[in-house]
Protein backbone atom coordinates (compact mmCIF):
# COMPACT_ATOMS: atom_id res chain seq x y z
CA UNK A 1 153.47 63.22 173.09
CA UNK A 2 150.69 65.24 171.58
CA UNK A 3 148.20 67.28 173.89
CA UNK A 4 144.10 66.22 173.86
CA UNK A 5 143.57 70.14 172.84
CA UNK A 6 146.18 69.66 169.81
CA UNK A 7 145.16 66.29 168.75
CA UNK A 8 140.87 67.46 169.21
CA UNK A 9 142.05 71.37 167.27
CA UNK A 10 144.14 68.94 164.53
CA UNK A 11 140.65 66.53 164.03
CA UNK A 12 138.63 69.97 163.60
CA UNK A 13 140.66 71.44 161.12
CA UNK A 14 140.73 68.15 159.04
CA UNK A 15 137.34 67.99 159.43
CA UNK A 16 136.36 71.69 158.84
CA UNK A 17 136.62 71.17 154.68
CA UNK A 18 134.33 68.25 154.96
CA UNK A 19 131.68 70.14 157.01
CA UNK A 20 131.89 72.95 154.63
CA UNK A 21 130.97 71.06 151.50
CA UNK A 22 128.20 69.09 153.20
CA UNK A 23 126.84 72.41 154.20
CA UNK A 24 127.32 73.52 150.58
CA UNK A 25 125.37 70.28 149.18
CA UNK A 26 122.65 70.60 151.81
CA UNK A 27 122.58 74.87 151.27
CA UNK A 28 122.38 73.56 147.18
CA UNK A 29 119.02 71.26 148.07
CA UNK A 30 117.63 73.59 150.04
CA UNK A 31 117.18 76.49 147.47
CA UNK A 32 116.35 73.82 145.10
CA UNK A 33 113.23 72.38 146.78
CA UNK A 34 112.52 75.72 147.91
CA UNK A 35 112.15 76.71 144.13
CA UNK A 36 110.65 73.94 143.34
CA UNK A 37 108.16 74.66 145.85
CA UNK A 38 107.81 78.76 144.73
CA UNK A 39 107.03 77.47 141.01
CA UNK A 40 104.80 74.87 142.31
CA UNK A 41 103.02 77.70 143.85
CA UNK A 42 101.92 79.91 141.73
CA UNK A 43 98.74 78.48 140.41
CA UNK A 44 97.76 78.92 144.28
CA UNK A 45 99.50 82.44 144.30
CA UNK A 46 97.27 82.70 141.32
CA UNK A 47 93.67 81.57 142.63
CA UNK A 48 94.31 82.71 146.14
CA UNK A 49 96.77 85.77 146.57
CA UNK A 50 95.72 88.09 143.32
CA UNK A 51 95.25 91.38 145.51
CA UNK A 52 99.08 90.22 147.07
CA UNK A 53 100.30 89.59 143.60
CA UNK A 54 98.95 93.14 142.01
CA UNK A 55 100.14 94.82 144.86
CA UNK A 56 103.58 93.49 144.43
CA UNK A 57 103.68 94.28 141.14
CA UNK A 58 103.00 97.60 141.84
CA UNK A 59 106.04 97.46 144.17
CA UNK A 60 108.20 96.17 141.61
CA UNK A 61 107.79 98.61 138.91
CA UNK A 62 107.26 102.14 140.19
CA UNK A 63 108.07 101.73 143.98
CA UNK A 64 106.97 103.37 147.00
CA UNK A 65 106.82 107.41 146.20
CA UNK A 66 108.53 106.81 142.80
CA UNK A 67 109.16 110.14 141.77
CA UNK A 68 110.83 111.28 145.20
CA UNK A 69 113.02 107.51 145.18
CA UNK A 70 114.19 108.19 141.83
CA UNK A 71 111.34 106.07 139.75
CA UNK A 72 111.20 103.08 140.73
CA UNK A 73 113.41 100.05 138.99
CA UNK A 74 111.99 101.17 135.88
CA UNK A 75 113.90 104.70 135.85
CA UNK A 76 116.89 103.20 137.51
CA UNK A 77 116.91 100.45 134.62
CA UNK A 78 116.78 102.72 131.95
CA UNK A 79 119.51 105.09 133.54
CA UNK A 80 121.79 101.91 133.82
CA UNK A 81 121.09 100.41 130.32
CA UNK A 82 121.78 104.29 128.43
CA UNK A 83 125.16 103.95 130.38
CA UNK A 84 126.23 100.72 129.13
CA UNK A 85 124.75 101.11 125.86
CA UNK A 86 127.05 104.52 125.65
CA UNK A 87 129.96 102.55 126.30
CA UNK A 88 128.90 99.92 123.64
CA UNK A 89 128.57 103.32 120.97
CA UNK A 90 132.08 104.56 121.83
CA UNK A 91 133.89 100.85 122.10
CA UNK A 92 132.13 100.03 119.04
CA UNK A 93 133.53 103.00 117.19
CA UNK A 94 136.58 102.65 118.38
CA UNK A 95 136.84 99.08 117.33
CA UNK A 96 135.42 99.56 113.97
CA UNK A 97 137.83 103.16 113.05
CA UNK A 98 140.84 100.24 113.31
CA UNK A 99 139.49 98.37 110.62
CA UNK A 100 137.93 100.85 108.59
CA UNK A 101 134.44 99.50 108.85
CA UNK A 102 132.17 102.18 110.76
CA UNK A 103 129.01 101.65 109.18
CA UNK A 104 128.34 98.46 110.76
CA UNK A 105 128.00 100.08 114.22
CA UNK A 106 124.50 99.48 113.67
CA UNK A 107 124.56 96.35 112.91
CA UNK A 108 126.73 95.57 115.81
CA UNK A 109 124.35 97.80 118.66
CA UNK A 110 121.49 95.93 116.96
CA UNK A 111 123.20 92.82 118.11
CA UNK A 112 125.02 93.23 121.52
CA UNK A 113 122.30 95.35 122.86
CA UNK A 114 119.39 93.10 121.81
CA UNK A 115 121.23 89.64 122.60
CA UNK A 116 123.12 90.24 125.69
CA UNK A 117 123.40 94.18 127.20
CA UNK A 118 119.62 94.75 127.64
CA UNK A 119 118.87 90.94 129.50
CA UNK A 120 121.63 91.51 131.74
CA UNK A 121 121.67 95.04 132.90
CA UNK A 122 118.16 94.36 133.14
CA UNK A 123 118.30 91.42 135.62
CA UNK A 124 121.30 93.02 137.68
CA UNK A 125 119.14 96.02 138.19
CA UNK A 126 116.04 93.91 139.21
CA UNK A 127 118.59 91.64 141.65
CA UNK A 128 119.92 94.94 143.19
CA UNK A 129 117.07 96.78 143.90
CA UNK A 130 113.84 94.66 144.09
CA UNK A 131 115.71 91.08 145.02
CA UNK A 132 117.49 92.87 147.94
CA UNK A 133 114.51 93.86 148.91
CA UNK A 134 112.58 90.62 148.77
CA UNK A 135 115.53 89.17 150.74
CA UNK A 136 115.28 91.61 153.45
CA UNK A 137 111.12 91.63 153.82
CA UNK A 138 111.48 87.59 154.31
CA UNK A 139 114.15 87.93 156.54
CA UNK A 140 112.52 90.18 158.65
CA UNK A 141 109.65 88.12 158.66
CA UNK A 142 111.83 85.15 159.36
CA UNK A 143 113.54 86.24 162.47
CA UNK A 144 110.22 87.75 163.68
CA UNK A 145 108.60 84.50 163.51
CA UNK A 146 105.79 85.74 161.11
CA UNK A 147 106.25 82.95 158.73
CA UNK A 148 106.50 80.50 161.98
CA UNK A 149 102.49 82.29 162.45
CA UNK A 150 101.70 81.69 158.51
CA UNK A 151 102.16 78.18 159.49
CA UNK A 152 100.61 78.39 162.31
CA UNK A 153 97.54 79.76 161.07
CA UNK A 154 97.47 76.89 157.89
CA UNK A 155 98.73 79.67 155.22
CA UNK A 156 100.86 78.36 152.61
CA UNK A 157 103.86 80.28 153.09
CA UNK A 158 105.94 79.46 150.30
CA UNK A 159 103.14 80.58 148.27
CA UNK A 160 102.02 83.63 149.85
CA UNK A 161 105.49 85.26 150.49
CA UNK A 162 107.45 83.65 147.59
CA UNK A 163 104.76 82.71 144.39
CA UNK A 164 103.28 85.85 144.42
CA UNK A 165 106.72 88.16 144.64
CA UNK A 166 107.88 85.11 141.42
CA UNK A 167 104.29 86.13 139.51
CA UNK A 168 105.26 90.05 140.32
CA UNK A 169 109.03 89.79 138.98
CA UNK A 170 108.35 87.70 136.05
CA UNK A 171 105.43 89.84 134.88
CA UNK A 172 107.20 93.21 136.04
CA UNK A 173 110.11 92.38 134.10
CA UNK A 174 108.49 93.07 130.50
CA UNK A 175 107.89 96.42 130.88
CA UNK A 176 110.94 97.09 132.30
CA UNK A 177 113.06 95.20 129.91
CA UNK A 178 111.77 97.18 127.10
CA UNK A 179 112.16 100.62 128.76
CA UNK A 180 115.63 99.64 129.38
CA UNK A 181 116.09 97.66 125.61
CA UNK A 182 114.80 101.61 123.93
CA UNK A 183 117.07 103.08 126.08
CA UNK A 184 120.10 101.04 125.34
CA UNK A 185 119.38 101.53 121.31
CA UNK A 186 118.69 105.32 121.29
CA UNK A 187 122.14 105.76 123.50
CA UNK A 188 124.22 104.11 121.33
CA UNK A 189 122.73 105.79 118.52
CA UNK A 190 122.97 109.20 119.96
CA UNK A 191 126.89 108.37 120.62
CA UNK A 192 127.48 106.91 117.15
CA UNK A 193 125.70 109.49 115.05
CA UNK A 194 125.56 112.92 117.47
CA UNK A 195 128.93 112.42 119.00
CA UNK A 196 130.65 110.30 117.13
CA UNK A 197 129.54 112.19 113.36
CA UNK A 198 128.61 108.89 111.71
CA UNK A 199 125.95 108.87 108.86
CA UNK A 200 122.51 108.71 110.13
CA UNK A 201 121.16 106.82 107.35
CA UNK A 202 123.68 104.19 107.31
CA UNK A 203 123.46 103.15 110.69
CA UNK A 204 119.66 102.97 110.87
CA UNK A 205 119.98 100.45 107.67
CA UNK A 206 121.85 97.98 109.07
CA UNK A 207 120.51 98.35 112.29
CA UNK A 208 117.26 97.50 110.85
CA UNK A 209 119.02 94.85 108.57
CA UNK A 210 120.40 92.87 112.12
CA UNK A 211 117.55 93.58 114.01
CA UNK A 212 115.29 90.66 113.80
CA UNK A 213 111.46 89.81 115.66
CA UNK A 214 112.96 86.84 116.84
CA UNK A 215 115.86 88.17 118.09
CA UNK A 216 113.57 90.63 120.36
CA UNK A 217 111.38 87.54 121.26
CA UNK A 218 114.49 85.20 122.49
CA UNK A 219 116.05 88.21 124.47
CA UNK A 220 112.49 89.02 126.31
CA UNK A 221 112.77 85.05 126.83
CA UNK A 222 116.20 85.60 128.87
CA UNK A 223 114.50 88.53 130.87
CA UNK A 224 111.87 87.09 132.25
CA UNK A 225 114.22 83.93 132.74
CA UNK A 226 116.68 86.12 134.28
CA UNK A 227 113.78 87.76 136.78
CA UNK A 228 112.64 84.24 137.84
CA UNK A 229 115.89 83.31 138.87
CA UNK A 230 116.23 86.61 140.55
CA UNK A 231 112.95 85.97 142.62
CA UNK A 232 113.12 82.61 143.58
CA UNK A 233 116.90 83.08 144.78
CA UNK A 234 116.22 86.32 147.07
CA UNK A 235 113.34 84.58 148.14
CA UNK A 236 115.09 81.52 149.74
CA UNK A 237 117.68 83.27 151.37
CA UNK A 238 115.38 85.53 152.96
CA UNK A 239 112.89 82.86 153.89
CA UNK A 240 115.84 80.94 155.47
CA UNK A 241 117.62 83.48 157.19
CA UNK A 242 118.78 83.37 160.80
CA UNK A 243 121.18 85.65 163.25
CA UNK A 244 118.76 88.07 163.45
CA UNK A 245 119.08 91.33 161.80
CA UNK A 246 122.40 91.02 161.05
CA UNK A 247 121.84 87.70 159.37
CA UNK A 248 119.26 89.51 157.57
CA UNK A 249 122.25 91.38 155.80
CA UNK A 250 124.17 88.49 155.12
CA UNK A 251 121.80 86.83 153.75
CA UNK A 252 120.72 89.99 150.92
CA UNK A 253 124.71 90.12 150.44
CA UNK A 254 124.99 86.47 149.56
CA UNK A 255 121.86 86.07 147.63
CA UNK A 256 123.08 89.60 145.12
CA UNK A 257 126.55 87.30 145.03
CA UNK A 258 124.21 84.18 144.00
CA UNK A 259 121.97 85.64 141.94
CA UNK A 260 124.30 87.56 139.77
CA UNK A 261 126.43 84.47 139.31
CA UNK A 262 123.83 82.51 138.02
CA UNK A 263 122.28 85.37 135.51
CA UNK A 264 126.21 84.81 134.12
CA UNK A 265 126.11 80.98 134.16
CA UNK A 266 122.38 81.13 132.45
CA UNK A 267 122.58 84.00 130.00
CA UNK A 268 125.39 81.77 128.79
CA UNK A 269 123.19 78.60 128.42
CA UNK A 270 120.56 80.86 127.04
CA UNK A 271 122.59 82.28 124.14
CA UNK A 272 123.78 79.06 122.65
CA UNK A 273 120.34 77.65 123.20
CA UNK A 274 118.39 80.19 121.43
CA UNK A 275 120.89 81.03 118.64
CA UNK A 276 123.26 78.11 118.57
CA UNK A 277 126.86 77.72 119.05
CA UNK A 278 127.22 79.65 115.08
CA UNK A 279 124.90 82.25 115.35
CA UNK A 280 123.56 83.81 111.93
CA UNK A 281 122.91 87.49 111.33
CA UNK A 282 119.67 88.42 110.08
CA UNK A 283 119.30 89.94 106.22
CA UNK A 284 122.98 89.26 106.08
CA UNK A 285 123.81 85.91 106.17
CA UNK A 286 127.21 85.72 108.49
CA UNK A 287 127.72 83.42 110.41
C-alpha cells in the first residue's frame, strides 16, 4: 500500500514541470504586455514627464558625481569597447600572419568592430550598469508600495517609471555608442600599427575601403535597438518584483540573465536583416 504523504509528494512532483512552464508562459505575457504598454507610453512620457525624461537622461550618461564613480556609462563603455577592440587587433593579427595576409586587418576591424563589437559591448555595458539600476529603483518602489500610490493618485505608472527611463536609454545610447565605436577603432589600430609594426598607410586604406555610411547607420540601428530592449526588460522585472529586498536582487540578477540573452538572440536577427544572409564588403566586392 502506498502512504497519502507518498502518493500527495508523487502528484507534486509530476505536477511541478507543468506548473513551471505555465509560470514561464504567463512570466512570457507579462513582460510582453508590459512592453507593449512602456512603448505605448511614450508619447505620454513625451507630453507629460519631459523634466522626468531629461533628468533621466542625465542619469544615464554621466551619472551621479561622474568623475568620482568613474564617468558615468559613457567612460565605462569606452574602457570596455578599447578592451575588446584590443583583443580584436591582436586575434586579427594573429589570424592573418597564418595566411600571409596582414594588410587586411583594416579591413577586418572596419568590419567586426562596426557590425557586431561596438552594438554589443555597448548594450552589455548599458544592461550592467544603468538596467541594474532601473531594476533596482522599480523594485524598491514596488515593495514600498509607491507604484501601488501612483495608482492611487491616477498617475500612469507604466509611463512615468518605465516610458520615460525607455525615452532616456534609447536617446542616451547614441552618444554612448559612438564614444565606445571611436574607441573600439583607435584600439585596434593602436595594436595593429604601434604594437603590432604593421604599415600605417595600408591599414587606414582598407579600413576606409570597408568602412561604409551605411554600415555606421545599420549598427547605430542595433544600438538603440539593443538599449530598448535593455529598458523595457529591467523595467518589468523591477516593476513586478516581490520578496522584498531580497527579491529586489533576484529580480536585477534575472533581468542582466534576460536581457543579455536577448541582445544575443536579436543582434543575430539584426545582422541578417540589415546585411543579408551573404553580406557584401564595401569598395571590394566580396561576398
Amino acid at each position: 500500500m502506498i502512504s497519502y504523504t507518498t502518493f500527495t509528494r508523487a502528484r507534486s512532483a509530476a505536477h511541478r514541470p507543468v506548473a513551471a512552464a505555465v509560470d514561464g508562459f504567463a512570466s512570457m505575457g507579462q513582460q510582453v504586455v508590459f512592453a507593449g504598454k512602456a512603448v505605448a507610453g511614450i508619447p505620454t512620457a513625451l507630453r507629460r514627464y519631459s523634466r522626468h525624461v531629461l533628468f533621466h537622461i542625465g542619469d544615464v550618461s554621466f551619472g551621479y558625481a561622474s568623475l568620482l564613480a568613474g564617468g558615468g556609462t559613457i567612460g565605462i563603455v569606452f574602457a570596455m569597447s578599447a578592451v575588446a577592440a584590443m583583443m580584436v587587433g591582436v586575434e586579427t593579427q594573429r589570424g592573418l600572419e597564418l595566411i600571409g595576409m596582414t594588410s587586411l586587418s583594416g579591413m577586418l576591424s572596419a568590419i567586426a568592430n562596426t557590425r557586431e563589437l561596438a552594438p554589443v559591448v555597448a548594450s552589455i555595458a548599458l544592461a550592467a550598469k544603468v538596467g541594474t539600476g532601473f531594476t533596482a529603483q522599480l523594485g524598491a518602489m514596488r515593495i514600498s508600495d509607491e507604484i501601488d500610490a501612483l495608482d492611487a493618485m491616477a498617475v500612469r505608472s507604466i509611463p512615468f517609471l518605465a516610458s520615460t527611463r525607455l525615452v532616456a536609454a534609447a536617446v542616451c545610447v547614441i552618444p554612448i555608442y559612438m564614444v565606445g565605436l571611436l574607441g573600439s577603432f583607435v584600439a585596434t589600430r593602436l595594436v595593429v600599427v604601434n604594437f603590432q609594426g604593421n604599415s600605417a598607410g595600408t591599414y587606414d586604406y582598407y579600413f576606409h575601403l570597408a568602412l561604409s555610411p551605411s554600415d555606421l547607420w545599420y549598427s547605430l540601428i542595433k544600438a538603440v535597438v539593443f538599449a530598448m530592449i535593455v529598458a523595457i526588460v529591467h523595467c518589468a522585472y523591477g516593476f513586478y518584483a516581490s520578496g522584498g529586498p531580497e527579491g529586489v536582487g533576484r529580480a536585477a540578477g534575472r533581468a542582466l540573465r534576460t536581457s543579455i540573452l536577448a541582445i544575443g538572440v536579436t543582434d543575430v536577427v539584426l545582422t541578417f536583416a540589415l546585411w543579408g544572409l551573404v553580406p557584401t564588403i564595401p569598395g571590394v566586392g566580396i561576398s
